[in-house]
N, C-alpha and C. Protein backbone atom coordinates (compact mmCIF):
# COMPACT_ATOMS: atom_id res chain seq x y z
N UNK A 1 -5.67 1.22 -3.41
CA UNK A 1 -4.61 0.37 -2.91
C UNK A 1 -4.14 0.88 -1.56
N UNK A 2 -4.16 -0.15 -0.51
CA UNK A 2 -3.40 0.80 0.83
C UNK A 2 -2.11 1.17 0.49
N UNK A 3 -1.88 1.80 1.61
CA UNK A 3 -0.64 2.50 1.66
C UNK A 3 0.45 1.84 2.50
N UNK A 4 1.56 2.12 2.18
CA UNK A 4 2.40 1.30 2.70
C UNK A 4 2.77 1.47 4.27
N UNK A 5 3.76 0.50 4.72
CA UNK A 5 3.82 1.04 5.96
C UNK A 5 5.41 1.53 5.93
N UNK A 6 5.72 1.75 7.11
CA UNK A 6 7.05 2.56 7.29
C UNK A 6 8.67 1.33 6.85
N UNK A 7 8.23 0.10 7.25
CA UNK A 7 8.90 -0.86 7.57
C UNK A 7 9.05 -1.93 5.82
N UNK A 8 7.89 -1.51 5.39
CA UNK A 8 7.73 -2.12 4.09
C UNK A 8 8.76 -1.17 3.06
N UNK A 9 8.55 0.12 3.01
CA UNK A 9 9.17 0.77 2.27
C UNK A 9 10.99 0.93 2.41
N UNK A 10 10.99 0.59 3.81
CA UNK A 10 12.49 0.20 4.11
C UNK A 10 12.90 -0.93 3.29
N UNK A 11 12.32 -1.75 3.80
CA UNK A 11 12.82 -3.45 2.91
C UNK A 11 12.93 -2.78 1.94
N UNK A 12 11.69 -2.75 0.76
CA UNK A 12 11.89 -2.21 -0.20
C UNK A 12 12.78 -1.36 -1.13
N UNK A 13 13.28 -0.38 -0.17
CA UNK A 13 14.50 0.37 -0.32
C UNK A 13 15.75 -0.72 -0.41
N UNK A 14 15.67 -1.18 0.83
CA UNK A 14 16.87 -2.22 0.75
C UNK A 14 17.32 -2.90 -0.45
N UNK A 15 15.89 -3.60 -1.05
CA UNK A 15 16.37 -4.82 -1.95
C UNK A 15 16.28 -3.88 -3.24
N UNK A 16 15.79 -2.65 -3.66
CA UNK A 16 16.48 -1.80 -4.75
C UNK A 16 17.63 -1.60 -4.60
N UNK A 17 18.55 -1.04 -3.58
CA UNK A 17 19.64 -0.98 -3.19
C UNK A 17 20.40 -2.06 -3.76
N UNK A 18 20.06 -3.50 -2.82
CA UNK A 18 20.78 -4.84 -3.27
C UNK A 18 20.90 -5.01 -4.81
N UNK A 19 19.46 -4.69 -5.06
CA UNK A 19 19.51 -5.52 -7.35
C UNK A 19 20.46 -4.39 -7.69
N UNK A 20 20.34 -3.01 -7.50
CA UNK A 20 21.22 -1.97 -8.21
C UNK A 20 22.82 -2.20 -7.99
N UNK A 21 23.10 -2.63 -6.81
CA UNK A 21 24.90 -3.08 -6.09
C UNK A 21 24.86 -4.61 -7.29
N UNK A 22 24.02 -5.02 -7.31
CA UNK A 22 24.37 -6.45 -7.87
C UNK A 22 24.23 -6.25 -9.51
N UNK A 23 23.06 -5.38 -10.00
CA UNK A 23 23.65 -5.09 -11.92
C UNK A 23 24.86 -5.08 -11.60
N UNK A 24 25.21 -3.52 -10.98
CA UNK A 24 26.10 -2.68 -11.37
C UNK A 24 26.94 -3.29 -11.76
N UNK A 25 27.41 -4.51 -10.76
CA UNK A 25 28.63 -5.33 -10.72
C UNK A 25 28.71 -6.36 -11.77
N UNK A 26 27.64 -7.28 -11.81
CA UNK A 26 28.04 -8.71 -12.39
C UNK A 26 27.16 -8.64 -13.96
N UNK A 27 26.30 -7.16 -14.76
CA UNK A 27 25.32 -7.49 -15.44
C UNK A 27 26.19 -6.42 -16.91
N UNK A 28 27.12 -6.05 -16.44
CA UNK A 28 27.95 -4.92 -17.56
C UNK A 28 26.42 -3.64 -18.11
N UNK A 29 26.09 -3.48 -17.12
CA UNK A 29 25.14 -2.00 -17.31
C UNK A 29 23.54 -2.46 -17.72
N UNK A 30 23.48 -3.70 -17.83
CA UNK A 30 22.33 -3.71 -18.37
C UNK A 30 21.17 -3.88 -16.98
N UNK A 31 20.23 -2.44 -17.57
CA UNK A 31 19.28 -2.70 -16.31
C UNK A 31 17.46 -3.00 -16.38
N UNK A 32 18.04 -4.27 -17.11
CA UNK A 32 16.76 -5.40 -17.02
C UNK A 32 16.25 -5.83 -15.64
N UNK A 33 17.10 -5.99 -14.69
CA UNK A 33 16.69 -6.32 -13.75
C UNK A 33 16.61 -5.47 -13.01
N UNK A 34 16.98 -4.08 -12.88
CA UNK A 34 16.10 -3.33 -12.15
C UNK A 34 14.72 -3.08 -12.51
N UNK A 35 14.98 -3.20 -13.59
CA UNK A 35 13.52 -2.44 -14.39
C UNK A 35 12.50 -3.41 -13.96
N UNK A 36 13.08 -4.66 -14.23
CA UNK A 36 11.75 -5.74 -13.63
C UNK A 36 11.43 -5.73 -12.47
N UNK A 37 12.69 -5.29 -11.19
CA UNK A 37 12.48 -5.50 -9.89
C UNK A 37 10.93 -4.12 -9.75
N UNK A 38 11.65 -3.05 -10.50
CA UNK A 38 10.49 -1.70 -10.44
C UNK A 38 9.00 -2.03 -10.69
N UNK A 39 8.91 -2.97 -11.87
CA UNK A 39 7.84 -3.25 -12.33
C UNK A 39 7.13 -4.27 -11.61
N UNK A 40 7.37 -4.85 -10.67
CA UNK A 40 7.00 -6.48 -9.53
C UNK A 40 6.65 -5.49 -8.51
N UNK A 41 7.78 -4.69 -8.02
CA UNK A 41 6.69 -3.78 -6.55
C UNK A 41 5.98 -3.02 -6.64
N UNK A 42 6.01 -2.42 -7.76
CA UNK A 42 4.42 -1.54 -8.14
C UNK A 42 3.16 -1.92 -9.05
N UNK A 43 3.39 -3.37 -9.13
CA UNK A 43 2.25 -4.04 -9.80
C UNK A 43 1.15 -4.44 -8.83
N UNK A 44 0.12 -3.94 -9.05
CA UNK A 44 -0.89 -4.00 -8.22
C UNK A 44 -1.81 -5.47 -7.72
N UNK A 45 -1.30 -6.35 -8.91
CA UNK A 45 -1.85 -8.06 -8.08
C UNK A 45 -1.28 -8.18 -8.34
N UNK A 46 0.43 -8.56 -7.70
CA UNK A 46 1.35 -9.15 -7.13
C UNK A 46 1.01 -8.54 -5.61
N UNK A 47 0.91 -6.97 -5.06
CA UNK A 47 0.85 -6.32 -4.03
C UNK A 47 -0.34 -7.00 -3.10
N UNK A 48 -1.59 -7.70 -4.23
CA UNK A 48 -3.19 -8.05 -4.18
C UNK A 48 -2.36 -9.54 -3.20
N UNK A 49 -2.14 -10.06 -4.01
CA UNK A 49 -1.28 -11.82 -3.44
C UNK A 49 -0.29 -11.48 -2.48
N UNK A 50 0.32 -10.66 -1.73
CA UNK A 50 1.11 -10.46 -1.09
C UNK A 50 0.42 -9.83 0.32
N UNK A 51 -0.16 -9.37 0.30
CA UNK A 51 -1.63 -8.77 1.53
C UNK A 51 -2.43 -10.12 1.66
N UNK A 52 -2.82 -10.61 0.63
CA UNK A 52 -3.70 -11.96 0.57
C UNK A 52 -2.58 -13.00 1.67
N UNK A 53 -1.43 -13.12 1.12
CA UNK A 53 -1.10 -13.98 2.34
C UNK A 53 -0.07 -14.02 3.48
N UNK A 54 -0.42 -12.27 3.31
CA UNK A 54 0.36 -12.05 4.95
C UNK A 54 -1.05 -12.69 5.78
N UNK A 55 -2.16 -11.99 5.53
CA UNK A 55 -3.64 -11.77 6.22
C UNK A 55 -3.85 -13.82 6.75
N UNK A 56 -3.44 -14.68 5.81
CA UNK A 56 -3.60 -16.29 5.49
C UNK A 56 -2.37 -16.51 7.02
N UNK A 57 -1.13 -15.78 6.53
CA UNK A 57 -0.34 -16.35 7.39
C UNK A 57 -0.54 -15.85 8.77
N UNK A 58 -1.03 -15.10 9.22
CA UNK A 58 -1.94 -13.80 10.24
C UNK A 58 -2.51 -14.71 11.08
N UNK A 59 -3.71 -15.88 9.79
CA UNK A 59 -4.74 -16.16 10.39
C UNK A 59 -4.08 -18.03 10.99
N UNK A 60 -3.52 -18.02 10.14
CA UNK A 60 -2.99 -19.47 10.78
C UNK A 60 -2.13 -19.61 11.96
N UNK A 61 -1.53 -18.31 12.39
CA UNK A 61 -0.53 -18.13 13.68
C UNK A 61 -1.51 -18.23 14.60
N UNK A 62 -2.53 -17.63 14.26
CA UNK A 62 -3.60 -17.19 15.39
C UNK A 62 -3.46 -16.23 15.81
N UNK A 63 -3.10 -15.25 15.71
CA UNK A 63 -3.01 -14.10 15.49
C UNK A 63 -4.29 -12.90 14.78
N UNK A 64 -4.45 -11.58 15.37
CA UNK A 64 -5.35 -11.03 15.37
C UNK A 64 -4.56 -9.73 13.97
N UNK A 65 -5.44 -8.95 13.67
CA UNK A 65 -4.69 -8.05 12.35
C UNK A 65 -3.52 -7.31 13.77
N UNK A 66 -3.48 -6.77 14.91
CA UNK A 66 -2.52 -6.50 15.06
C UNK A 66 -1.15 -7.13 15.65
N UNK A 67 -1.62 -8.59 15.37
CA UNK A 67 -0.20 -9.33 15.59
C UNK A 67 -0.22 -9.89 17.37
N UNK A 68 -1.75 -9.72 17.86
CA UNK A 68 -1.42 -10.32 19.63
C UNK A 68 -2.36 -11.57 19.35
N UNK A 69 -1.54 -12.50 20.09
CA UNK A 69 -2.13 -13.63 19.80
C UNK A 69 -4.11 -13.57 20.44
N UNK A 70 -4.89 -14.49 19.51
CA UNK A 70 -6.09 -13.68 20.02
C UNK A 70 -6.39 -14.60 21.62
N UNK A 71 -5.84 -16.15 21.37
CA UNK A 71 -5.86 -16.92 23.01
C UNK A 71 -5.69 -15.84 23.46
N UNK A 72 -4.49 -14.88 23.65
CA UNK A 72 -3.90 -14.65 25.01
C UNK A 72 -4.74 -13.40 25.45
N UNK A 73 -5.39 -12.86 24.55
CA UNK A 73 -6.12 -11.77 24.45
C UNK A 73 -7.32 -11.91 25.25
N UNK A 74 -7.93 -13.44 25.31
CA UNK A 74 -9.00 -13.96 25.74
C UNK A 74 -8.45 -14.49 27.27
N UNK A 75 -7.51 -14.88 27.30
CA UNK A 75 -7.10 -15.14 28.43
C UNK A 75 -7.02 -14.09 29.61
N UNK A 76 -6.38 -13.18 29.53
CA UNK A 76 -5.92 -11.90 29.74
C UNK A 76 -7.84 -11.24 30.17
N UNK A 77 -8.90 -11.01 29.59
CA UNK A 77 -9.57 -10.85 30.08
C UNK A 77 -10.53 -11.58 30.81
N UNK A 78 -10.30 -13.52 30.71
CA UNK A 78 -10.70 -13.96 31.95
C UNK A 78 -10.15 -13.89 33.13
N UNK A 79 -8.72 -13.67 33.07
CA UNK A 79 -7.97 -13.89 34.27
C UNK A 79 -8.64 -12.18 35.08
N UNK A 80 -8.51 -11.29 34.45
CA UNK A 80 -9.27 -10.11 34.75
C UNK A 80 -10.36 -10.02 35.44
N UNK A 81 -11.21 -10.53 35.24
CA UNK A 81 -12.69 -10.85 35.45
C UNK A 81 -13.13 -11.51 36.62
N UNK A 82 -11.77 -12.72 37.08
CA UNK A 82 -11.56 -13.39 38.26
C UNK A 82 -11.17 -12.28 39.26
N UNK A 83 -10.44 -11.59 39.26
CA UNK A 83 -9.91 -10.43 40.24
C UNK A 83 -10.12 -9.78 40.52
N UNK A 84 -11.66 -9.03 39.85
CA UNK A 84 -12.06 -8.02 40.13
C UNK A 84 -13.04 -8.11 40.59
């Protein structure tokens, strides 16, 4: 399974944070819903479907795996090519 990135594990942090502020308060101790939130981010195809369609939504922006559009990428080395 890859590894996470720096920015994922933040969110992540976050919305444990959020479900734990939100039992605490409105669920009188019961922690079903953390337990489920625990059990959804470390399940390995949910993680499978979640890579599956960042990569879908990646490819429909037009966008390359590191996020530069690939036109401009192509552009950028014709305009290059003219100038030199």
């Amino acid at each position: 399974m890859e590894s996470k990135s720096p920015k994922e594990i933040q969110v992540e942090e976050k919305i444990s944070d959020l479900v734990t502020k939100i039992v605490d308060g409105q669920t009188s101790g019961d922690d079903l819903p953390v337990r489920l939130w625990t059990h959804l981010r470390n399940h390995q195809e949910i993680a499978a479907m979640q890579n599956y369609a960042n990569m879908v939504s990646i490819g429909r922006l037009g966008l390359n795996a590191k996020g530069i559009a690939s036109d401009s990428e192509n552009e950028v080395a014709m305009t290059t090519g003219l100038f030199t």
